[in-house]
N, C-alpha and C. Protein backbone atom coordinates (compact mmCIF):
# COMPACT_ATOMS: atom_id res chain seq x y z
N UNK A 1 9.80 111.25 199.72
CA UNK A 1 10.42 111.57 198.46
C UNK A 1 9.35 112.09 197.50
N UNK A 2 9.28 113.35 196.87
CA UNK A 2 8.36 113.87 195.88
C UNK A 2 8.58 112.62 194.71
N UNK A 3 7.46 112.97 193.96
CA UNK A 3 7.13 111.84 192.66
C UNK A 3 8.51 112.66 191.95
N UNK A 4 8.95 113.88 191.67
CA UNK A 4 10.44 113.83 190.46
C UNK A 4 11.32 113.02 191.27
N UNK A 5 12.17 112.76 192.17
CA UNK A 5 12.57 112.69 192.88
C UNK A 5 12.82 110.70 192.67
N UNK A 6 11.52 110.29 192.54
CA UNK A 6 11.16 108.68 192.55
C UNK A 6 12.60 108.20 191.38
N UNK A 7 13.28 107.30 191.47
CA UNK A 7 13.39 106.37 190.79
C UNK A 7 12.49 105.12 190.05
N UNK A 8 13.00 105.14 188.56
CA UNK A 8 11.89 104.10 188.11
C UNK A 8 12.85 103.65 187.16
N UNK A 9 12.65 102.03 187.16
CA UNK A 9 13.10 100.90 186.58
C UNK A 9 11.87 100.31 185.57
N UNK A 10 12.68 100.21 184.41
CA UNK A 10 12.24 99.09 182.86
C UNK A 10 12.96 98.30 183.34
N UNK A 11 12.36 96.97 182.83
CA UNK A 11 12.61 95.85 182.60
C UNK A 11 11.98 95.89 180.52
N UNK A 12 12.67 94.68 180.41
CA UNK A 12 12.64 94.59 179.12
C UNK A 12 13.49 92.81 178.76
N UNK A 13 13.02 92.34 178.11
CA UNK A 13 13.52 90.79 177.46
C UNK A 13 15.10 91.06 176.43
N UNK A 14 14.48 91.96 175.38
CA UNK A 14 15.01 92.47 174.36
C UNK A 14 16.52 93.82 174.86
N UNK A 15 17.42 92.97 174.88
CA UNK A 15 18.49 93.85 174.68
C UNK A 15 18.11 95.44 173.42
N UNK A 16 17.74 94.79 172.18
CA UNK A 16 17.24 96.26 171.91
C UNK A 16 16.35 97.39 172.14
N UNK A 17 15.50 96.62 173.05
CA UNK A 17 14.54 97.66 173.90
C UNK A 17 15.42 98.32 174.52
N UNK A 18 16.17 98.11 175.53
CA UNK A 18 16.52 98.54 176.70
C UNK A 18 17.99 99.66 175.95
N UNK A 19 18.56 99.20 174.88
CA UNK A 19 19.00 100.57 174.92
C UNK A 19 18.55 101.45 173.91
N UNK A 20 17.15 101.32 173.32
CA UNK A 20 16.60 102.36 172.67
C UNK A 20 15.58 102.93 173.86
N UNK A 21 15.32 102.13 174.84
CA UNK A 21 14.64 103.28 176.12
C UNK A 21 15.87 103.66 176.66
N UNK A 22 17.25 103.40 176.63
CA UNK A 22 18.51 104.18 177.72
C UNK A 22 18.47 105.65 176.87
N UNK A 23 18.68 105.61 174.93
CA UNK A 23 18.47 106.49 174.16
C UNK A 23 17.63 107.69 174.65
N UNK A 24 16.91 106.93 174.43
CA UNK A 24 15.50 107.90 174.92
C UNK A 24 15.61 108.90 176.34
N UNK A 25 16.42 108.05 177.43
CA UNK A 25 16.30 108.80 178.63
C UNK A 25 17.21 109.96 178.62
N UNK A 26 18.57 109.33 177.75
CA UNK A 26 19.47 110.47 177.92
C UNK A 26 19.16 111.08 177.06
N UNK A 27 18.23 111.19 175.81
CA UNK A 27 18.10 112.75 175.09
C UNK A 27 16.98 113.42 175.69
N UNK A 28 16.16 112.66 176.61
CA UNK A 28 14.83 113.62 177.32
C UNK A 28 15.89 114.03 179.09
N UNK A 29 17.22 113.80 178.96
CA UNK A 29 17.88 114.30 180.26
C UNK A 29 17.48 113.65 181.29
N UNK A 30 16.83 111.95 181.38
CA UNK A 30 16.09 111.36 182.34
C UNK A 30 17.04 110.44 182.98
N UNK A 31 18.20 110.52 182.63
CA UNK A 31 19.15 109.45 183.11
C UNK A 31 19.16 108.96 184.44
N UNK A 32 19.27 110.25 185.35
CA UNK A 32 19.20 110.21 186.61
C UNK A 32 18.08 109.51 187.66
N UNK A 33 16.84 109.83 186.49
CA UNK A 33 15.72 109.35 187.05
C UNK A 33 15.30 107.65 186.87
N UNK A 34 15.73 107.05 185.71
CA UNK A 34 15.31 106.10 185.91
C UNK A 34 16.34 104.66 185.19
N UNK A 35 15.96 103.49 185.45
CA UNK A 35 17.44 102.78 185.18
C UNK A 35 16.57 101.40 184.36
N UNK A 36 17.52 101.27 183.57
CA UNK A 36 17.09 100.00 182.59
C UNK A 36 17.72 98.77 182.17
N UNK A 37 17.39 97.56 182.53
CA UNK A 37 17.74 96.55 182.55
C UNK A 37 17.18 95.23 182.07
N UNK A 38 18.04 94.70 181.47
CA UNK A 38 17.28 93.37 180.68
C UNK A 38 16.73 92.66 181.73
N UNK A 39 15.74 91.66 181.91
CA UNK A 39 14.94 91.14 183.09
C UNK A 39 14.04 90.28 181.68
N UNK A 40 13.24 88.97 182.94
CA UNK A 40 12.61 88.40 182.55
C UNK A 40 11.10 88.87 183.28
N UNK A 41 9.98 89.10 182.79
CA UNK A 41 9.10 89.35 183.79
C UNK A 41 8.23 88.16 184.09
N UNK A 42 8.46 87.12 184.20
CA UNK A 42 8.22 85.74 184.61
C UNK A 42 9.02 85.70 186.19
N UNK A 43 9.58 86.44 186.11
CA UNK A 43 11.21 86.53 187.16
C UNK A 43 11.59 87.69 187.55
N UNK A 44 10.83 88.24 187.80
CA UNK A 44 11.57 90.28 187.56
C UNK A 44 12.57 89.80 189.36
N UNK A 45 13.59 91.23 189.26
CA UNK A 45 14.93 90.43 189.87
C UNK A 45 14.48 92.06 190.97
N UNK A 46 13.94 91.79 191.61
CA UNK A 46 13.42 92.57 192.22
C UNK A 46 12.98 91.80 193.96
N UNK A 47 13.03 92.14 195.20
CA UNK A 47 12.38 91.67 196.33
C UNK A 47 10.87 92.06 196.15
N UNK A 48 10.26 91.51 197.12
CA UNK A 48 9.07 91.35 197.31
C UNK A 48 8.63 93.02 198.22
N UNK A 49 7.46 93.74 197.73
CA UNK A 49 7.29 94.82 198.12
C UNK A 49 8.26 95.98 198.28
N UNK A 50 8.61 95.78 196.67
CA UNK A 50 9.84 96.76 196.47
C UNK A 50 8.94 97.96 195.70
N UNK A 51 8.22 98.11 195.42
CA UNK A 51 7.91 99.82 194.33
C UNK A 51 6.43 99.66 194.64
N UNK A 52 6.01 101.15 194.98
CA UNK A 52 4.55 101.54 195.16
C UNK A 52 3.70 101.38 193.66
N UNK A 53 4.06 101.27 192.72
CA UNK A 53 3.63 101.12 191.10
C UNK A 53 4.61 99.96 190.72
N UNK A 54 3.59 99.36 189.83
CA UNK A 54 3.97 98.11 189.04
C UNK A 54 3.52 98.35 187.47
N UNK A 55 3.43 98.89 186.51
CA UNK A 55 3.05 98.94 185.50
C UNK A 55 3.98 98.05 184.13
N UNK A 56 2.58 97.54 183.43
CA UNK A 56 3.28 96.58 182.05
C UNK A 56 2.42 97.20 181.20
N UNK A 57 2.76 97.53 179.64
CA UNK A 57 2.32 97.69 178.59
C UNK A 57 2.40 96.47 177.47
N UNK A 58 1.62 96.27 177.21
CA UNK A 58 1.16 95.27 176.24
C UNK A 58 2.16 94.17 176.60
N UNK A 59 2.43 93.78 177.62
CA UNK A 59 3.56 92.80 177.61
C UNK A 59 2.65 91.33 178.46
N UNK A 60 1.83 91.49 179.15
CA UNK A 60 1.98 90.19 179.87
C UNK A 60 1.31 88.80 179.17
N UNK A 61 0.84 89.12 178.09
CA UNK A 61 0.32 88.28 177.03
C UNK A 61 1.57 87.49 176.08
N UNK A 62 2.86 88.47 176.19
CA UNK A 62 3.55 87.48 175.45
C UNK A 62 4.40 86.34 175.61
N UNK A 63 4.74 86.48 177.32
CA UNK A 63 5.48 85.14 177.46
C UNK A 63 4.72 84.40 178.15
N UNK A 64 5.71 83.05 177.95
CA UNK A 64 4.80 82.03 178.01
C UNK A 64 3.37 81.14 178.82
N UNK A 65 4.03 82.49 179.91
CA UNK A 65 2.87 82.27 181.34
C UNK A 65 2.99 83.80 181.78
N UNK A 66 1.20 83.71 181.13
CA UNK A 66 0.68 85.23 181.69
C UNK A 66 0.74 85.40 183.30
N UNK A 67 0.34 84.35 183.71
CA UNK A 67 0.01 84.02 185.02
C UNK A 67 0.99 84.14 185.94
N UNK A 68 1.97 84.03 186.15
CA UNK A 68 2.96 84.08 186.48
C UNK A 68 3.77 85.77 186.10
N UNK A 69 3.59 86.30 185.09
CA UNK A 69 3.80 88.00 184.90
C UNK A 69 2.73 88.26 185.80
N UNK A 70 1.86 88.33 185.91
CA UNK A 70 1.38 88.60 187.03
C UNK A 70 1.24 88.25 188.48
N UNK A 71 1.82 87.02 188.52
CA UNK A 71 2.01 87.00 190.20
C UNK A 71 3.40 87.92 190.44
N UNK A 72 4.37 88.22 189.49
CA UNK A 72 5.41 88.73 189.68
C UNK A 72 5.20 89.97 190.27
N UNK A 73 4.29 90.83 189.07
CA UNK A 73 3.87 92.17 189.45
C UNK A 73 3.39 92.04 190.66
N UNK A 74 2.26 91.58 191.28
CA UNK A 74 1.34 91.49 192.54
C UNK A 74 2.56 91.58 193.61
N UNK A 75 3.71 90.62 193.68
CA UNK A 75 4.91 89.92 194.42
C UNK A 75 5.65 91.52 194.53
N UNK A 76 5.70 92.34 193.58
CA UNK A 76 7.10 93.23 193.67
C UNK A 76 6.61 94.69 194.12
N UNK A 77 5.02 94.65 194.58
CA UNK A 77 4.56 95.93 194.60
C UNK A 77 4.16 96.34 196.35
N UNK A 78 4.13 96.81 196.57
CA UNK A 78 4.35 97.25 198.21
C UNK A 78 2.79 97.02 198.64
N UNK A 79 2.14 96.71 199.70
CA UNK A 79 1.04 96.58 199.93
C UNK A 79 0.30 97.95 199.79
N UNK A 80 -1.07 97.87 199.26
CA UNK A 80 -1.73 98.99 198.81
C UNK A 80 -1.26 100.08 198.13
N UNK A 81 0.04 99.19 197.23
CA UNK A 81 0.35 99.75 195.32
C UNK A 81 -0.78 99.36 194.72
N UNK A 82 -0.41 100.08 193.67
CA UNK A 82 -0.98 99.66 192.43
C UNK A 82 -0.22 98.79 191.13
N UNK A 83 -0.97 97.74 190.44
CA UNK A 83 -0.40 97.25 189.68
C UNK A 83 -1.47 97.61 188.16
N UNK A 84 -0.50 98.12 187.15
CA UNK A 84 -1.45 98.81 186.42
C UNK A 84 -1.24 97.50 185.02
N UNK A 85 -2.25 97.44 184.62
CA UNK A 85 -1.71 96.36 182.83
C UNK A 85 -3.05 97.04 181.41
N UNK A 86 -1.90 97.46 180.78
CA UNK A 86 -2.59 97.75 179.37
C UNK A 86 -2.49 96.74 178.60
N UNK A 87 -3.55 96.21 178.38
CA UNK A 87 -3.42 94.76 177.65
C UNK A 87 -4.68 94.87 176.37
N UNK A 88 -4.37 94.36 175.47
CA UNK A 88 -5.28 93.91 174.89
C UNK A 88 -6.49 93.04 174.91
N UNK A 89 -7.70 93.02 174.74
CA UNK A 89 -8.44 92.53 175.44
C UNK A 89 -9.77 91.70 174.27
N UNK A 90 -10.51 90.60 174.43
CA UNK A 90 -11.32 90.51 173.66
C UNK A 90 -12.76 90.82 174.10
N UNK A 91 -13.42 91.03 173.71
CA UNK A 91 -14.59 91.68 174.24
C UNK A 91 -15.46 90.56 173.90
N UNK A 92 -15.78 89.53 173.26
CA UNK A 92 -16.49 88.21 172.80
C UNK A 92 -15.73 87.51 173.06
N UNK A 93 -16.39 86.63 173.52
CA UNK A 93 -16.03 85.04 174.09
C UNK A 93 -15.82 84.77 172.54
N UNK A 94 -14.42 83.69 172.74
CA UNK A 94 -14.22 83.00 171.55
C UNK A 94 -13.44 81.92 171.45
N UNK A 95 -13.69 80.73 170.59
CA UNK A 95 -12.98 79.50 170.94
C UNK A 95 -11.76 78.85 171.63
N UNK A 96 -11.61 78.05 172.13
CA UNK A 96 -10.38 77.81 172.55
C UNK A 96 -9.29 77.42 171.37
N UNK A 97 -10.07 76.78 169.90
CA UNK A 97 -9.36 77.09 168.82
C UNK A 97 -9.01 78.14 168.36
N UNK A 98 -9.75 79.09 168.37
CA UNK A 98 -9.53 80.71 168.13
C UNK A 98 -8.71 81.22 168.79
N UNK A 99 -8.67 81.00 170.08
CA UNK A 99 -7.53 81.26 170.69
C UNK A 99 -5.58 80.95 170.51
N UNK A 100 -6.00 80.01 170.08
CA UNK A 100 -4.62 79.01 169.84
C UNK A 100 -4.17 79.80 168.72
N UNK A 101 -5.25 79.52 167.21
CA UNK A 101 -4.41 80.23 166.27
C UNK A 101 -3.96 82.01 166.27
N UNK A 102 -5.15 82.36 167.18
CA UNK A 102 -4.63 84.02 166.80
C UNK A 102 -3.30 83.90 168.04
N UNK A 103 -3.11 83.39 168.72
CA UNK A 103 -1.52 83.44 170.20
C UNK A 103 -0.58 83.02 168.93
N UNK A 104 -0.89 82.04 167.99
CA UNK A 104 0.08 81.91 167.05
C UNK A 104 0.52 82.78 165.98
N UNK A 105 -0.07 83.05 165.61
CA UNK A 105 -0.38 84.29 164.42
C UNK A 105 0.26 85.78 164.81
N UNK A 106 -0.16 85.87 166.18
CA UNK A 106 0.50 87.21 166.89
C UNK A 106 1.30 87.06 167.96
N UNK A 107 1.57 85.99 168.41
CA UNK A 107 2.59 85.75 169.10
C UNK A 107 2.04 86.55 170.78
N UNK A 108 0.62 86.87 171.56
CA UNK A 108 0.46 86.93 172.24
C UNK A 108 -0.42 85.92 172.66
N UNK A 109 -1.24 86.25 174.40
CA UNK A 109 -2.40 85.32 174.63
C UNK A 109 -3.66 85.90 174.12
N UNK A 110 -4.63 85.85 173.67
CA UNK A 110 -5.88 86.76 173.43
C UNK A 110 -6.71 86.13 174.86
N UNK A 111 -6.73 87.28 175.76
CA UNK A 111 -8.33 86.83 176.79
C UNK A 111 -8.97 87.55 177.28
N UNK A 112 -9.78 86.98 177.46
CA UNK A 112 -11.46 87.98 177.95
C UNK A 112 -11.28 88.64 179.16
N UNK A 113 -12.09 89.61 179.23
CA UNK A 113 -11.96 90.97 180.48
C UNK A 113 -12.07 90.05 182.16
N UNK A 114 -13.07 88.75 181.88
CA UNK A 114 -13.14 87.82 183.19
C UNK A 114 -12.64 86.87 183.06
N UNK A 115 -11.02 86.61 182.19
CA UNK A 115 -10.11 85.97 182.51
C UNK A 115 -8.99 86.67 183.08
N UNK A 116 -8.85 88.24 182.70
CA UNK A 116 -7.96 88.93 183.35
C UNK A 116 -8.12 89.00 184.72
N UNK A 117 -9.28 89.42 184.81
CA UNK A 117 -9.97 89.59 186.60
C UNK A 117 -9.45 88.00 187.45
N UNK A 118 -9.66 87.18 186.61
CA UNK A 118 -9.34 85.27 187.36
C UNK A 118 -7.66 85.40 187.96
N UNK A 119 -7.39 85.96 186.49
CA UNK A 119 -5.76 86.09 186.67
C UNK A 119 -5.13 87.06 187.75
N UNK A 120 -5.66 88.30 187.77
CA UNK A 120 -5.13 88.94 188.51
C UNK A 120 -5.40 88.48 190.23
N UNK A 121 -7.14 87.90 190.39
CA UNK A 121 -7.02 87.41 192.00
C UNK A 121 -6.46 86.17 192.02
N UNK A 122 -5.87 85.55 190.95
CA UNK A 122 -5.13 84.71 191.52
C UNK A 122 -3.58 85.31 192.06
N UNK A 123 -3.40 85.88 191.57
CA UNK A 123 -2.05 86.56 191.46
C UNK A 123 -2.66 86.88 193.03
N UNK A 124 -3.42 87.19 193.71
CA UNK A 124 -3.43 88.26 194.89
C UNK A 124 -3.92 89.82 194.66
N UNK A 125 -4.26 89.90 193.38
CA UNK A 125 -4.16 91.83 193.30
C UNK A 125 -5.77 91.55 194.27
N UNK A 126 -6.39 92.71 194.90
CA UNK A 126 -7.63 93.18 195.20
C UNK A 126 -7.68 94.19 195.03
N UNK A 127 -9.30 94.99 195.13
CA UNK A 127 -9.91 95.97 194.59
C UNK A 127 -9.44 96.47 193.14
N UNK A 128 -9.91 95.41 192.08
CA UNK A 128 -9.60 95.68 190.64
C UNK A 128 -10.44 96.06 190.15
N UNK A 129 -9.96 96.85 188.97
CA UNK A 129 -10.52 98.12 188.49
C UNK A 129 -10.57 97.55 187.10
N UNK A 130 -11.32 97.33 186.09
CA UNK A 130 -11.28 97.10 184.58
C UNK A 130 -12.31 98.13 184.17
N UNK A 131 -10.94 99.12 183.39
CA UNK A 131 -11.60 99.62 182.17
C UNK A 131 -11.12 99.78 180.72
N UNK A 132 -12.61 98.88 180.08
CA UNK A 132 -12.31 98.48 178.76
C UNK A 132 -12.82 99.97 178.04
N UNK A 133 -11.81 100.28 176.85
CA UNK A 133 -12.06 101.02 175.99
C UNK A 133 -11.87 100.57 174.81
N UNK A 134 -12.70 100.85 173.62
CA UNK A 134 -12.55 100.26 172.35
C UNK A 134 -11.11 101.30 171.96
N UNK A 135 -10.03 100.94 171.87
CA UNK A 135 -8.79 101.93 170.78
C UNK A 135 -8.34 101.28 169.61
N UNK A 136 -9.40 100.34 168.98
CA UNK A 136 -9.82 100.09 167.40
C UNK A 136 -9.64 100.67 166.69
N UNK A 137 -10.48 102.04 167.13
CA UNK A 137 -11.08 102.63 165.46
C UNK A 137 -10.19 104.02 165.29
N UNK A 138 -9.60 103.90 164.31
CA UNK A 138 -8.44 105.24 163.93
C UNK A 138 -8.26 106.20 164.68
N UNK A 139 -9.67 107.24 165.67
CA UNK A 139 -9.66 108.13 166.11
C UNK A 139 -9.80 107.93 167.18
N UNK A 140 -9.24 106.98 167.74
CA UNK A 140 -8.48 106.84 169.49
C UNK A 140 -7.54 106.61 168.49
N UNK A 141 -6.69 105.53 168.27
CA UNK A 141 -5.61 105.00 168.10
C UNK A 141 -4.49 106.20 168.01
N UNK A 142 -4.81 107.33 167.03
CA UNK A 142 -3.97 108.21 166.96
C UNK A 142 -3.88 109.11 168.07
N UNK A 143 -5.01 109.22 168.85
CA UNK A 143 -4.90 109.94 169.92
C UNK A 143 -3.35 109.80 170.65
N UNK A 144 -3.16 108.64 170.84
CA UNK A 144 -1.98 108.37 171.90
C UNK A 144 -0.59 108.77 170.91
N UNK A 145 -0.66 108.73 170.17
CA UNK A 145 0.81 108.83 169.18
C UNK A 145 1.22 110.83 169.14
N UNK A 146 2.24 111.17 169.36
CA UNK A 146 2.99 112.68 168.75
C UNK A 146 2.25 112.52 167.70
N UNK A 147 2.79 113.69 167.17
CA UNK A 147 2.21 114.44 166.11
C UNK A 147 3.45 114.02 165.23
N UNK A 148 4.71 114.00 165.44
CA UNK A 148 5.68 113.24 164.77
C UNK A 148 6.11 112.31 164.46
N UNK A 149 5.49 111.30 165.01
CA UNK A 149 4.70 109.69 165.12
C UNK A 149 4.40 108.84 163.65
N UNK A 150 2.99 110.04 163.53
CA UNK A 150 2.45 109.87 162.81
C UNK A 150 2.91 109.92 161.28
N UNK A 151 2.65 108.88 160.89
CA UNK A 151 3.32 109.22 159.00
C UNK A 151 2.18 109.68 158.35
């Protein structure tokens, strides 16, 4: 099957995610291509070595067990997929109090580049790849946004 051709599934917690990405598909004409459904990703409702790609955006930090979003991903990806995670990341070691209040404050986990790596071989992923980029400072950040995005 060519990559147009692929089917691809969202998952999403939030009933309003999922139909402002359905929005989205049918005014970019993507309907056909890909399908969206509320899911837990603690639980994604998926068999085991079902999709050559596994990708999460900023998500596996927010529920309650990172660890477990990631054995999910590792669990649902076909042997020698890829499982991709854009996560936020801290670059300094920092308290385990520090930790607590900023997961409270922002409602994610904050952890270090060699707690992700712990996490992911526990999960099973091998040959992992970490690359940290600072997208801090204004001129990345806007990089990723339209031009209509932007206010």
């Amino acid at each position: 099957m060519r990559s147009a051709e692929l089917k691809r599934y969202g998952i999403d917690i939030s009933e309003k995610m999922i139909l402002s990405a359905k929005e989205t598909a049918q005014k970019s004409g993507n309907t056909e291509r890909v399908s969206f459904q509320l899911g837990d990703s603690q639980a994604l409702p998926f068999s085991d070595n079902t999709f050559d790609a596994v990708i999460n955006e900023c998500a596996v930090g927010i529920p309650d067990d990172s660890q477990q979003v990631l054995n999910e991903m590792v669990r649902v990806v076909k042997p020698g997929g890829s499982v991709v995670i854009h996560e936020s990341i801290w670059k300094k070691q920092i308290s385990d109090m520090e930790k607590e209040e900023l997961s409270e404050r922002y409602g994610t986990t904050p952890l270090e580049p060699e707690e992700w790596n712990d996490m992911l071989q526990r999960a099973g992923a091998i040959n992992i790849i970490s690359e940290h980029e600072e997208w801090s400072k204004p001129e990345r950040f806007w990089k990723v946004r339209r031009k209509t995005d932007v206010m």
